[in-house]
Protein backbone atom coordinates (compact mmCIF):
# COMPACT_ATOMS: atom_id res chain seq x y z
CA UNK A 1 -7.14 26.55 92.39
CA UNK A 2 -6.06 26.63 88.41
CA UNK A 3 -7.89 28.65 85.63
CA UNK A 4 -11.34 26.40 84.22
CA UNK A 5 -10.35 24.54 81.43
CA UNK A 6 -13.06 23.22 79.27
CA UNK A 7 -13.55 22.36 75.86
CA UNK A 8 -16.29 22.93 73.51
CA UNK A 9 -19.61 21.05 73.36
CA UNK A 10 -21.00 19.98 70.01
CA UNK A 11 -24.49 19.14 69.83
CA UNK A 12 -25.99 17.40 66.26
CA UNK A 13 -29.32 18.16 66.41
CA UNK A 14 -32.21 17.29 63.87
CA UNK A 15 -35.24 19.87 62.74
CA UNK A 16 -37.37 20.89 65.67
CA UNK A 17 -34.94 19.66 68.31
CA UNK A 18 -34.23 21.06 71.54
CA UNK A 19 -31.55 23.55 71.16
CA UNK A 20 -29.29 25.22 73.81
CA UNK A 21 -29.11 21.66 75.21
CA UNK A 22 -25.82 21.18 77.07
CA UNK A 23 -23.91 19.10 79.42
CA UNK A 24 -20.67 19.07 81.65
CA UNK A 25 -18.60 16.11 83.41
CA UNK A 26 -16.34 16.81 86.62
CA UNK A 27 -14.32 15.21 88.68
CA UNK A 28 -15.26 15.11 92.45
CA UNK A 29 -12.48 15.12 95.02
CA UNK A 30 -12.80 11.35 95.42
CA UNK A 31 -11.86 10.69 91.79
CA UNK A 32 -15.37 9.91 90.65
CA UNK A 33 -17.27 11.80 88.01
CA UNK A 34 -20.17 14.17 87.65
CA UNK A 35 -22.40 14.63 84.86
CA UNK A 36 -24.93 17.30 84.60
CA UNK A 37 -27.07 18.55 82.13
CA UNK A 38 -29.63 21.58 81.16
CA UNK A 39 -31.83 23.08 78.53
CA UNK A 40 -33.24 19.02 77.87
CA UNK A 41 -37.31 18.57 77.23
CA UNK A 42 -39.05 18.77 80.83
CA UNK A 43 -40.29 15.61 82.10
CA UNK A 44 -38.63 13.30 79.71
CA UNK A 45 -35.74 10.95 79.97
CA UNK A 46 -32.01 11.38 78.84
CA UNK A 47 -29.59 8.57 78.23
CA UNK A 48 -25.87 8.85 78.73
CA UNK A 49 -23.39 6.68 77.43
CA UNK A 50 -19.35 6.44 77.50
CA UNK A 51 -17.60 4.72 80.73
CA UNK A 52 -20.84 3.98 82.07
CA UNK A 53 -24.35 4.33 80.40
CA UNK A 54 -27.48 4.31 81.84
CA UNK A 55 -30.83 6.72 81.62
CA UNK A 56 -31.36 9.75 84.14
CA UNK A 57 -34.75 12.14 84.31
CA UNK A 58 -34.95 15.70 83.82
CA UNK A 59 -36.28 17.90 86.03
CA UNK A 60 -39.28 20.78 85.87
CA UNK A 61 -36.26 22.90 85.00
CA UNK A 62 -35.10 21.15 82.22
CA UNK A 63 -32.39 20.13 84.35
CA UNK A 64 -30.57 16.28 85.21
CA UNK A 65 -27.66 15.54 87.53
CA UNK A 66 -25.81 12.43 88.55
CA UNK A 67 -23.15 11.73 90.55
CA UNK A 68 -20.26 8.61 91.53
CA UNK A 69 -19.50 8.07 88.05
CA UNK A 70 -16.59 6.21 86.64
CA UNK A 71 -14.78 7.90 83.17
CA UNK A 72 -14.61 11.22 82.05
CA UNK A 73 -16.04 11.10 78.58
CA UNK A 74 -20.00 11.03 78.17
CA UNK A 75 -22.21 11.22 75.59
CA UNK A 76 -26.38 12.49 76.59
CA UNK A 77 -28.92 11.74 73.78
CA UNK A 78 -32.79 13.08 74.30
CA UNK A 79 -35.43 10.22 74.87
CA UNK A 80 -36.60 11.30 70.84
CA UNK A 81 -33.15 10.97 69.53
CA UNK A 82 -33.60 14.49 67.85
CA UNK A 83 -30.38 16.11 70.18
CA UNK A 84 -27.16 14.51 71.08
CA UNK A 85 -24.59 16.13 73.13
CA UNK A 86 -21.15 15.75 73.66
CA UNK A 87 -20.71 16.46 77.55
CA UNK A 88 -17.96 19.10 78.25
CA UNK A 89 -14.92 18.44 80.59
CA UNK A 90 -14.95 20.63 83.31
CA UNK A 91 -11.45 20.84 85.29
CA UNK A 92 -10.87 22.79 88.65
């Protein structure tokens, strides 16, 4: 296996947003994707947008995963639209 390459995340995020909010995107061995996120408001919703968008629950832990994606680039916004995160690519 190579070194980890991945880039920076930015995150725009209004007063009183979540901060500390990230998210990553990987590429399984079958050539599909992987998004995962953490530090998002327990119990709420996040959507994610870019090759494929859709909306994904977090966790107790502030936590949300998904899985069989197509695309590599994804944007996650919070239900309140307060925090927006540009998912960083994660390459083994």
């Amino acid at each position: 296996m190579g070194p980890v390459l991945a880039a920076h995340a930015s995150t725009a995020a209004a007063p009183g947003a979540v901060t500390g909010a990230t998210c990553k995107v990987e590429k399984d061995s079958v050539g599909k994707y992987h998004l995962w996120g953490l530090g998002f408001p327990v119990g709420t919703k996040v959507t994610y947008s870019g090759s494929t968008s859709g909306s994904v629950p977090v966790d107790k832990t502030g936590r949300f995963d998904l899985g069989g994606l197509s695309g590599g680039k994804y944007v996650v916004k919070t239900a309140d639209g307060k925090t927006t995160v540009t998912c960083t690519a994660v390459q083994h």
